[in-house]
Protein backbone atom coordinates (compact mmCIF):
# COMPACT_ATOMS: atom_id res chain seq x y z
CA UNK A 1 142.19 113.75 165.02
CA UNK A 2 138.47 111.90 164.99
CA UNK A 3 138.73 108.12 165.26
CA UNK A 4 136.42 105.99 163.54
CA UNK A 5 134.28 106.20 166.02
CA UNK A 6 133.51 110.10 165.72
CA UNK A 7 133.27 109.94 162.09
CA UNK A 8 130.35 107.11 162.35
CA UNK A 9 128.63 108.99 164.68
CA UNK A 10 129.19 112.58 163.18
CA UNK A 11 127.16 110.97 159.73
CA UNK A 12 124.37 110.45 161.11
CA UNK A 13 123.90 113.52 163.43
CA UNK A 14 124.47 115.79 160.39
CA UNK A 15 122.03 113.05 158.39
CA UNK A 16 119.55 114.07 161.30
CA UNK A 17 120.33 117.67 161.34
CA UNK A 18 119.86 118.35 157.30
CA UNK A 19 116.25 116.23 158.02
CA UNK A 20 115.44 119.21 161.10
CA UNK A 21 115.48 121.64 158.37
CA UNK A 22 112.82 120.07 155.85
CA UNK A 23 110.22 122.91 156.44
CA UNK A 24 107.29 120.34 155.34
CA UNK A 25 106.25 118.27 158.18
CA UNK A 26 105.08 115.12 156.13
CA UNK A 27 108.75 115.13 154.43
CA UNK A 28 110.89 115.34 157.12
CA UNK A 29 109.23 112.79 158.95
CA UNK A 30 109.50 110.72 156.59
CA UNK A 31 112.87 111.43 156.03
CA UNK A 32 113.52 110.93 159.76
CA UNK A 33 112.03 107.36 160.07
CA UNK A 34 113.90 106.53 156.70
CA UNK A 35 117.04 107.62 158.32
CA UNK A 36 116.06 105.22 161.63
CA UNK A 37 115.68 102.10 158.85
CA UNK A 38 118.99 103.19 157.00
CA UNK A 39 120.41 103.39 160.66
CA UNK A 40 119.01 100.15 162.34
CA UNK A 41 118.97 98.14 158.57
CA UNK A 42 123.08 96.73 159.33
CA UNK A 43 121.97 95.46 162.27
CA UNK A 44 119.37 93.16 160.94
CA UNK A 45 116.66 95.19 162.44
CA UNK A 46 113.41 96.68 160.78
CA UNK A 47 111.17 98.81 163.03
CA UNK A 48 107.51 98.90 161.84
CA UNK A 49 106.12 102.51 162.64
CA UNK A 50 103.09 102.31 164.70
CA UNK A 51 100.47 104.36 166.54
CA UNK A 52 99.80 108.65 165.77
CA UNK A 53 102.29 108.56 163.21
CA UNK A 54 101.00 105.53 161.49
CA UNK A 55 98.03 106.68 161.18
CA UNK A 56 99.13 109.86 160.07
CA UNK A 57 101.01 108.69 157.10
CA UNK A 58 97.93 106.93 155.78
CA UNK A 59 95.49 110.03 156.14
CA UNK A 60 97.82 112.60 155.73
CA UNK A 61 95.63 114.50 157.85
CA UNK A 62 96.87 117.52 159.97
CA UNK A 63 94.07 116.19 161.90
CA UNK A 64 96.37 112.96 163.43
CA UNK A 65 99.77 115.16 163.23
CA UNK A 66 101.89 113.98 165.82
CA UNK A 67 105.34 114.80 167.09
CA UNK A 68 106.36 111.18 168.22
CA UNK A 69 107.22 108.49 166.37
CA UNK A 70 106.16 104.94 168.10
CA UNK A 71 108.23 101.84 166.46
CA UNK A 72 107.66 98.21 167.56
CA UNK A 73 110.69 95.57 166.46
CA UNK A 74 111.37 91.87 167.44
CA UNK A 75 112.19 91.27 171.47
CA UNK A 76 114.76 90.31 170.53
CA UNK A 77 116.65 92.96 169.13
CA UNK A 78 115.61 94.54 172.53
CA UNK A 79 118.66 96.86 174.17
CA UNK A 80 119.24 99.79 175.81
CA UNK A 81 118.38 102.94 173.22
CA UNK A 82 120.95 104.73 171.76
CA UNK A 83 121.79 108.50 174.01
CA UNK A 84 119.20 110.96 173.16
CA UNK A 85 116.50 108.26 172.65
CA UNK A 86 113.97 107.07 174.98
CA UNK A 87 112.40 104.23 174.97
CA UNK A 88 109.17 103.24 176.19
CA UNK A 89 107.96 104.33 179.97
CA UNK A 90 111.01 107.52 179.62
């Protein structure tokens, strides 16, 4: 039987998974960095996207399309990323 533990985690991997499958590119990113705001939200922490993808979502241009998303947050809130994610210099 799952404990509470596996059913937190399993939410937000099939959250992640349903977002893989938007076929649009401009949806599910956005759909991706909503789900790292829903995500980081509880824990009083609200990443500002930055960089490629910034500028992406304000020309919509396939011309700045990137496949990264860079996120800058208070050093304080600073920790080790969660598996799967790397963090700057990885």
């Amino acid at each position: 039987m799952p404990n509470d533990s596996d059913s937190t985690s399993s939410r937000p991997r099939s959250e992640f998974a349903r977002a893989a499958r938007i076929p649009d590119v401009m949806e599910r990113t956005l759909e991706v960095v909503a789900l790292v705001e829903e995500l980081a939200a509880p824990l009083g922490i609200h990443p500002v996207i930055v960089g490629g993808m910034a500028v992406y979502f304000w020309t919509e241009s396939e011309e700045f399309q990137t496949h990264d998303i860079d996120v800058v947050m208070p050093r304080g809130h600073a920790a080790a990323p969660p598996r799967g994610v790397r963090g700057h210099g990885s």
